[in-house]
C-alpha atoms as a PDB file:
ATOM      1  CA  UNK A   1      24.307  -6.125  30.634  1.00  0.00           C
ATOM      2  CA  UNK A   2      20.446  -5.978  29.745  1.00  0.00           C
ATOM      3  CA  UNK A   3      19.695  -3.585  31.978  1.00  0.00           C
ATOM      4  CA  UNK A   4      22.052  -1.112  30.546  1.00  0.00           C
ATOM      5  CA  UNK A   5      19.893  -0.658  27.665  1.00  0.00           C
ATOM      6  CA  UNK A   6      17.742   1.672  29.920  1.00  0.00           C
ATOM      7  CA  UNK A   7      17.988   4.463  32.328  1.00  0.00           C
ATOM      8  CA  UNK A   8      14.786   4.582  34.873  1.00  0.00           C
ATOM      9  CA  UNK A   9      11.647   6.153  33.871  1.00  0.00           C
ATOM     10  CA  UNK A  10      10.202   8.865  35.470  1.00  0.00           C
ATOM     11  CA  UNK A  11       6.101   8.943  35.539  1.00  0.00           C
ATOM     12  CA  UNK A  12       4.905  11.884  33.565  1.00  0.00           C
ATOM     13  CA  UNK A  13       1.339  12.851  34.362  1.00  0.00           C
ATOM     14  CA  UNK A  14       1.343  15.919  32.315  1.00  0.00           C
ATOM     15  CA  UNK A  15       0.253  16.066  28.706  1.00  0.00           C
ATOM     16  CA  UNK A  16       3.402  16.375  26.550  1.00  0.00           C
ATOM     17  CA  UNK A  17       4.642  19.370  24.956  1.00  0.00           C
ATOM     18  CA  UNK A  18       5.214  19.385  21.764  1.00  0.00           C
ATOM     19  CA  UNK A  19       7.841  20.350  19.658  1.00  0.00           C
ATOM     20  CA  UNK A  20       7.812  21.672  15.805  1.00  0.00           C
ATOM     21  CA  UNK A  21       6.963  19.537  13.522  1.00  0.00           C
ATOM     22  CA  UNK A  22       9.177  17.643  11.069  1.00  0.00           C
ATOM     23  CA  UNK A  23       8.018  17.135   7.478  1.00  0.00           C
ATOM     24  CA  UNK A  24       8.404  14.274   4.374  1.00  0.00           C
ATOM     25  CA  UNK A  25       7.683  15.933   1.694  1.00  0.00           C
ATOM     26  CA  UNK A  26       8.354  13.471  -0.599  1.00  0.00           C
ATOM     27  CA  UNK A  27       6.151  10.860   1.475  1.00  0.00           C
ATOM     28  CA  UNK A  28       3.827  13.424   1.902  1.00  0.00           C
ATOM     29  CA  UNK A  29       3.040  13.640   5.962  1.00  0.00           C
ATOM     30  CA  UNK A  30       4.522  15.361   8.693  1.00  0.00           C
ATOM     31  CA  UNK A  31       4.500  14.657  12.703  1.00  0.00           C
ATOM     32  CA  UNK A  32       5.723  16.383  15.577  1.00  0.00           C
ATOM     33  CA  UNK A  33       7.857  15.437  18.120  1.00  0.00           C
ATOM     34  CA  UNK A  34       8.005  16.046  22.128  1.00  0.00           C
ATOM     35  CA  UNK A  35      10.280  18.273  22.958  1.00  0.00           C
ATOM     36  CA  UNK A  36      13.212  16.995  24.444  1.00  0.00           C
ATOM     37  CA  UNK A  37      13.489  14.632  22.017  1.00  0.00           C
ATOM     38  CA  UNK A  38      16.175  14.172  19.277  1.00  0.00           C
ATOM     39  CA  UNK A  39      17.069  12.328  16.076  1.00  0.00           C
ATOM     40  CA  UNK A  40      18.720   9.558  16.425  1.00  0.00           C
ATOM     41  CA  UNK A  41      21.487   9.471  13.867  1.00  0.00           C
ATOM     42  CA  UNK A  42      22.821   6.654  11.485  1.00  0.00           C
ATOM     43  CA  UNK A  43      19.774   4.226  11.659  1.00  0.00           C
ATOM     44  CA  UNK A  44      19.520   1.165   9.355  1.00  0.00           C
ATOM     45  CA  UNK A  45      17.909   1.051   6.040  1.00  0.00           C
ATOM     46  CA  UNK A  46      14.935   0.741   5.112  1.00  0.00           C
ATOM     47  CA  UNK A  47      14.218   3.058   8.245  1.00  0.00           C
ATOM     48  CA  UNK A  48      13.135   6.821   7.157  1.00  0.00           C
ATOM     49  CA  UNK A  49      13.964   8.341  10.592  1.00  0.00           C
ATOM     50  CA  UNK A  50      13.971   7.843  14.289  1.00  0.00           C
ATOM     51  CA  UNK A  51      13.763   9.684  17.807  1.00  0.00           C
ATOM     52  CA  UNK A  52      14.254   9.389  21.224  1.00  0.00           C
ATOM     53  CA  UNK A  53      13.522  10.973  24.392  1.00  0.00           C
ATOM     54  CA  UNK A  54      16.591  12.323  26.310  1.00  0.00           C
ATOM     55  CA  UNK A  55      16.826   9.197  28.271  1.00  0.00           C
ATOM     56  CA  UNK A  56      16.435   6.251  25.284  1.00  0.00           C
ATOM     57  CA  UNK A  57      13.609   4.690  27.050  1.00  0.00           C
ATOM     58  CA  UNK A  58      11.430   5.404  24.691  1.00  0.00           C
ATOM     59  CA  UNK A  59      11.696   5.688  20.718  1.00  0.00           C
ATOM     60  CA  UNK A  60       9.932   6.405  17.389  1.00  0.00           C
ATOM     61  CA  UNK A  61      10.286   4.415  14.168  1.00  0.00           C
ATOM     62  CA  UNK A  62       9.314   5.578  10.971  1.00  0.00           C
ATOM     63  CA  UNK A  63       8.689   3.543   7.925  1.00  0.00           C
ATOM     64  CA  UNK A  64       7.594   3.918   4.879  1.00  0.00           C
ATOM     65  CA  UNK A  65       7.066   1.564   1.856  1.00  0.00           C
ATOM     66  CA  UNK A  66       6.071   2.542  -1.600  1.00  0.00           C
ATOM     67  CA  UNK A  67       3.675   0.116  -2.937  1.00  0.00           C
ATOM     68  CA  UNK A  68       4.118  -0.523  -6.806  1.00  0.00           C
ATOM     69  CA  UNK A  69       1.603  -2.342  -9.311  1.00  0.00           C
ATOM     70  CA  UNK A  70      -0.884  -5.086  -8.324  1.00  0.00           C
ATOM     71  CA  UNK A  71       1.042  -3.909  -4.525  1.00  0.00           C
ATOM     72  CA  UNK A  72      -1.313  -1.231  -4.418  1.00  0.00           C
ATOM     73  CA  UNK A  73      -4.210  -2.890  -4.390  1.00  0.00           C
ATOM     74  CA  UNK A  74      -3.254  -4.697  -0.374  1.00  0.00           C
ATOM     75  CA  UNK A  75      -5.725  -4.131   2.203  1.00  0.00           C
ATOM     76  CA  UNK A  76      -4.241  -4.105   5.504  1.00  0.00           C
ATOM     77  CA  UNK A  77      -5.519  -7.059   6.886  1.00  0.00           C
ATOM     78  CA  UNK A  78      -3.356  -9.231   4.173  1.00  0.00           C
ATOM     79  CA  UNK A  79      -0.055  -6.939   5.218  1.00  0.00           C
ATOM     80  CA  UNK A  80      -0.566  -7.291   8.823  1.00  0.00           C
ATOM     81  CA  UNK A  81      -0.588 -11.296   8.583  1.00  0.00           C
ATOM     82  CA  UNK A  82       2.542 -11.096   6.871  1.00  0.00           C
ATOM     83  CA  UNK A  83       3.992  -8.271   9.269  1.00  0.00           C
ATOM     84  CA  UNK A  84       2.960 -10.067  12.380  1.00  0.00           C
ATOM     85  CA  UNK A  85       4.551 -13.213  10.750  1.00  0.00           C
ATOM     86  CA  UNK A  86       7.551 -11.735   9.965  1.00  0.00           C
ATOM     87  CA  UNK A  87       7.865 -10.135  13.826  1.00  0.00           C
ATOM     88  CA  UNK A  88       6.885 -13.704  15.244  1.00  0.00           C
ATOM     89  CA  UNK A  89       9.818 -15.244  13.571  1.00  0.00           C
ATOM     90  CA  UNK A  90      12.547 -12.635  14.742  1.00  0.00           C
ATOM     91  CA  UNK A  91      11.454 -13.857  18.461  1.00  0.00           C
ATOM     92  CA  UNK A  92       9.081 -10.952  19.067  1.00  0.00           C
ATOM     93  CA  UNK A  93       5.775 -11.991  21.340  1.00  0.00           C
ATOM     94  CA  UNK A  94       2.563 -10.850  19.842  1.00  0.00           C
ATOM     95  CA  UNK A  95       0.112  -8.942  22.652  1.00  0.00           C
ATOM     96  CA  UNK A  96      -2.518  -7.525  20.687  1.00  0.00           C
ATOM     97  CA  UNK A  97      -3.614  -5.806  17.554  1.00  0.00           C
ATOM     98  CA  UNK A  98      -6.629  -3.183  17.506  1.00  0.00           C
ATOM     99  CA  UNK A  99      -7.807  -1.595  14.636  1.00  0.00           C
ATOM    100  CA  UNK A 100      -8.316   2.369  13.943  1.00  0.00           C
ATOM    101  CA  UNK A 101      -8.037   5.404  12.071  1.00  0.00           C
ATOM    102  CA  UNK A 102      -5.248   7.897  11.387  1.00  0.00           C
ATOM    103  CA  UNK A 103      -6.204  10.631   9.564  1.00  0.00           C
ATOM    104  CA  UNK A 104      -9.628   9.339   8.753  1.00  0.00           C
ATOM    105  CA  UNK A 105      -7.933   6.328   6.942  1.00  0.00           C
ATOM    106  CA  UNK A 106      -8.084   2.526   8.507  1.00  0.00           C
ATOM    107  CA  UNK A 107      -5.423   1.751  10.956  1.00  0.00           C
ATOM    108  CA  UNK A 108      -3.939  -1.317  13.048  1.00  0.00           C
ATOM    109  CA  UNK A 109      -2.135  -1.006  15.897  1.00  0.00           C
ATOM    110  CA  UNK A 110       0.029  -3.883  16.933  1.00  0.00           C
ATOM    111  CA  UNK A 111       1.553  -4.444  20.177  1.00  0.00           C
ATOM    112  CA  UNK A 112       4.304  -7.227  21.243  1.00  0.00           C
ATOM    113  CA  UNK A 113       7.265  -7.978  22.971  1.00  0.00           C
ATOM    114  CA  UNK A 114      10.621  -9.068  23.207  1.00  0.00           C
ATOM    115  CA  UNK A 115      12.633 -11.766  25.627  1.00  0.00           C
ATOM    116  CA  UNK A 116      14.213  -8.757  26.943  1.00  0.00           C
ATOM    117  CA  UNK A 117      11.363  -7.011  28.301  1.00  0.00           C
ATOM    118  CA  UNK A 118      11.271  -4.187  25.387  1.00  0.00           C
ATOM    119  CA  UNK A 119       8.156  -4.111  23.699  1.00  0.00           C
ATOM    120  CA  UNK A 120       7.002  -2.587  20.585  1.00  0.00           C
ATOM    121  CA  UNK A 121       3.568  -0.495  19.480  1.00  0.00           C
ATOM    122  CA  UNK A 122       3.587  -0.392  15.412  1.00  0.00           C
ATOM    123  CA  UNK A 123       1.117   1.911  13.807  1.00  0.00           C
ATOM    124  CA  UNK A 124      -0.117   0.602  10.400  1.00  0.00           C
ATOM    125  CA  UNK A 125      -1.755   2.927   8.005  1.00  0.00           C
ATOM    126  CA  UNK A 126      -1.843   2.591   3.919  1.00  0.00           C
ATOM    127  CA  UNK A 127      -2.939   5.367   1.818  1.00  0.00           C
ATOM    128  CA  UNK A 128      -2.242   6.320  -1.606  1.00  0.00           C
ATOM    129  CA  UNK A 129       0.175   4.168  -3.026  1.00  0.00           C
ATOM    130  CA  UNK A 130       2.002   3.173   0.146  1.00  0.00           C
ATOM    131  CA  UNK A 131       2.165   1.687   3.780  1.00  0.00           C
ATOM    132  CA  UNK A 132       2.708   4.251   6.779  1.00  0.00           C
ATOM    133  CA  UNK A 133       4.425   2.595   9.915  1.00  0.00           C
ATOM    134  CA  UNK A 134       5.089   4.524  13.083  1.00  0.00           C
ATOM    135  CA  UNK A 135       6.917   2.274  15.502  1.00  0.00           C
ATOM    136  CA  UNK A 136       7.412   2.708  19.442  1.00  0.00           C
ATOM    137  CA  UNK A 137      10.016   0.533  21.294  1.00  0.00           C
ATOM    138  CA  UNK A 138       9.836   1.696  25.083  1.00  0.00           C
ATOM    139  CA  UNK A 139      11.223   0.163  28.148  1.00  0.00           C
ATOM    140  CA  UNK A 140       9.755  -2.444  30.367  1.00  0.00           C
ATOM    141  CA  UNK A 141       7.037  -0.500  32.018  1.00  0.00           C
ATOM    142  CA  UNK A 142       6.476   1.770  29.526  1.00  0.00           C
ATOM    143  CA  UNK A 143       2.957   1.502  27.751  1.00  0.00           C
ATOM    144  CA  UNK A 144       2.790   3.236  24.384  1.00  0.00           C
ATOM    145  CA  UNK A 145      -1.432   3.011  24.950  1.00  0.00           C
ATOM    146  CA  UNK A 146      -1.263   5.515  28.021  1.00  0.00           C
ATOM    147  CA  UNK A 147       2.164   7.236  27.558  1.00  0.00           C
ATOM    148  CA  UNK A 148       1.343  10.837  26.443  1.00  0.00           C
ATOM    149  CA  UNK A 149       4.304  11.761  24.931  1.00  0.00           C
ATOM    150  CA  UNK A 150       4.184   8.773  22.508  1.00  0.00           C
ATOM    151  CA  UNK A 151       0.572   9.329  21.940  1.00  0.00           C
ATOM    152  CA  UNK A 152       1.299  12.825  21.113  1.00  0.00           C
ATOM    153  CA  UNK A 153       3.360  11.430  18.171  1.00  0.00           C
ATOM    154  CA  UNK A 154       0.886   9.384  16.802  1.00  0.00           C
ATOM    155  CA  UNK A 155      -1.928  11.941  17.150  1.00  0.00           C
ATOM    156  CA  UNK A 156       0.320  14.264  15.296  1.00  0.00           C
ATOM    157  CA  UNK A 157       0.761  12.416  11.842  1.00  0.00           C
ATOM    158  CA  UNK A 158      -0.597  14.372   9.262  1.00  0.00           C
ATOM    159  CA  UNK A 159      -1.111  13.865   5.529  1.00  0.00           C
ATOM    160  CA  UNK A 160       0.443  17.254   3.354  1.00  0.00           C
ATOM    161  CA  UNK A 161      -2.111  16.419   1.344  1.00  0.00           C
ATOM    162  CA  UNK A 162      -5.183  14.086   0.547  1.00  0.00           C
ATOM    163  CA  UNK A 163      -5.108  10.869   0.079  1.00  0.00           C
ATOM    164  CA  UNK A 164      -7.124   8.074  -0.757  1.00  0.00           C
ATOM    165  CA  UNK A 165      -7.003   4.696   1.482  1.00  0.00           C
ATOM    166  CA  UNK A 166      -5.263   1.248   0.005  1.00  0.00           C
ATOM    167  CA  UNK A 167      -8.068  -0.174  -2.814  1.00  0.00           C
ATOM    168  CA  UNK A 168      -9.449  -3.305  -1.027  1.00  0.00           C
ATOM    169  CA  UNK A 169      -8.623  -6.482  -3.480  1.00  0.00           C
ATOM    170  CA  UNK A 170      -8.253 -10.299  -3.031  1.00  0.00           C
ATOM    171  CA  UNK A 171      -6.257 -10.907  -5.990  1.00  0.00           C
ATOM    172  CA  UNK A 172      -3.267  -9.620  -4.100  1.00  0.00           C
ATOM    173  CA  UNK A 173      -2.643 -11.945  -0.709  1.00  0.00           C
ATOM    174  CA  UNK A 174       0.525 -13.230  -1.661  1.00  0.00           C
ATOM    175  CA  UNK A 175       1.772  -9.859  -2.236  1.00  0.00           C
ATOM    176  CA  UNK A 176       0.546  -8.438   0.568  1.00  0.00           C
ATOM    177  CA  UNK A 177       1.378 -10.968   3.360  1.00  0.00           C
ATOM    178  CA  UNK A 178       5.205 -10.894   1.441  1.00  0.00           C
ATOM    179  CA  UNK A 179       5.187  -7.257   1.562  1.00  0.00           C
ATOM    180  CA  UNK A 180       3.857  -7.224   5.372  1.00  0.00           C
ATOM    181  CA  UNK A 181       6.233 -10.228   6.434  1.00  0.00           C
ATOM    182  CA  UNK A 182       9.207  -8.427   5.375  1.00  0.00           C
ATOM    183  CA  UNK A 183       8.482  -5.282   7.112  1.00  0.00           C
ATOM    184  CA  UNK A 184       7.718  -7.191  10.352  1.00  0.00           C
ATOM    185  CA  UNK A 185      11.039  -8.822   9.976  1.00  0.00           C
ATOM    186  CA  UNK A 186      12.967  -5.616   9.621  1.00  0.00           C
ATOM    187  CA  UNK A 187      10.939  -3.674  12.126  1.00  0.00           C
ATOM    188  CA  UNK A 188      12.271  -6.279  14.949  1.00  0.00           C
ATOM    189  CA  UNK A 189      15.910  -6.379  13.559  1.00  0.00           C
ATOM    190  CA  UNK A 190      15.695  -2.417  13.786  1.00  0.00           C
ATOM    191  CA  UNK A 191      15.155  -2.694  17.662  1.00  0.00           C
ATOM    192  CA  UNK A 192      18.248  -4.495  17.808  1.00  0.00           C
ATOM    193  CA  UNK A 193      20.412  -2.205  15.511  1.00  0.00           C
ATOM    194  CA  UNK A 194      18.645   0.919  17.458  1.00  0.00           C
ATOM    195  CA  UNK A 195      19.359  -0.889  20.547  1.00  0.00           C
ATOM    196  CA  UNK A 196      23.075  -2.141  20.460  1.00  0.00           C
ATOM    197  CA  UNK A 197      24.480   1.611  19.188  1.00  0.00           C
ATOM    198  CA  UNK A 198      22.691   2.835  22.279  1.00  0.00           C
ATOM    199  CA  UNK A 199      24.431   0.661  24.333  1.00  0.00           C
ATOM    200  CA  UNK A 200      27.948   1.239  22.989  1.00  0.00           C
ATOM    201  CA  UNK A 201      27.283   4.794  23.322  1.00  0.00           C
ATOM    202  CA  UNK A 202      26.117   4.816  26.760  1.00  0.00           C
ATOM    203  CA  UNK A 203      28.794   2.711  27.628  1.00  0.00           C
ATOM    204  CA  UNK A 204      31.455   4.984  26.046  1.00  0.00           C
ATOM    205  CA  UNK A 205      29.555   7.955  27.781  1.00  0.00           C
ATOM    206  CA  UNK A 206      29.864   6.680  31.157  1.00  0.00           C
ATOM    207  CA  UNK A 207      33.524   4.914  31.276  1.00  0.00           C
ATOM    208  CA  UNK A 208      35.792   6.961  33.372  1.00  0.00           C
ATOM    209  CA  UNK A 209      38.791   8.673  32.270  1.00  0.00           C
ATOM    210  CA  UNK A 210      42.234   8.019  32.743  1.00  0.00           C
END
């Protein structure tokens, strides 16, 4: 029944085309999808939005949490402990993190996987007074590193405006690690709400009629 979860892949060599992009106003950035792709409808809170290529093998998360009070003051490294905590503990395999930039701002990339094969690229930027996330769940085989079209999304975020970075502070670890833990643990359970409706609807798509 796993293996329903995914149509084949086809290798894509070409640079992907992008589409127009799709602004948050009221979070401030934009990015811009491949074209081909589409929302996908109905996704669980606290998730702002999501896509998918025609086929499902390969998705886009979007997260964002506002940051209130001594909140603001998290660096990234004390939310990612938390976040990669909070994936470990909803079964997901950790692979590798790699720091960054997006936008000019400090970035971490995580990368892991799940039982099933799935695996997950989360993008982890905080500016202003909150924490970016742009999440890719592909297919076995897929690699969100070298895939152009998911690159394409990632190299697309854009700020509306300027922002400043997170304020670096140590008199906020226990916020941020909470902060990051429960964002890793509803990143992972959003794989598996993302990925059961696209089940049931591929399996409605394809039963036969009477």
């Amino acid at each position: 029944m796993k293996k329903t979860l995914f149509l084949p892949v086809l290798m894509m060599l070409s640079v992907a085309v992008s589409a127009a992009p799709v602004s948050f106003p009221e979070h401030n950035f934009s990015i811009e999808t491949p074209a081909g792709w589409t929302a996908i409808n109905d996704i669980p809170k606290p998730m702002l939005a999501a896509y998918q290529n025609a086929d499902g093998s390969k998705k886009m998360l979007l997260l964002v949490q506002k940051l209130a009070g001594a909140q603001r003051a998290l660096t990234n490294s004390q939310f990612l402990d938390g976040m990669k905590k909070g994936m470990a503990r909803q079964g997901m395999v950790l692979d590798s993190e790699q720091p960054g930039t997006i936008q000019g701002l400090p970035s971490i990339t995580v990368t892991g996987h799940l039982p099933t094969g799935i695996t997950l690229t989360a993008h982890v930027v905080g500016a202003g007074d909150k924490m970016y996330v742009m999440q890719a769940v592909l297919a076995p085989g897929i690699a969100a590193a070298t895939d152009s079209e998911v690159q394409s999304v990632v190299q697309s975020f854009k700020f509306l405006t300027p922002v400043p970075a997170l304020a670096e502070s140590s008199d906020s670890d226990a916020v941020a690690f909470r902060v990051g833990f429960i964002i890793g643990v509803v990143l992972v359970l959003t794989i598996v709400v993302v990925g059961v409706v696209f089940i049931i609807k591929r399996v409605a798509f394809s039963k036969p009629k009477a």
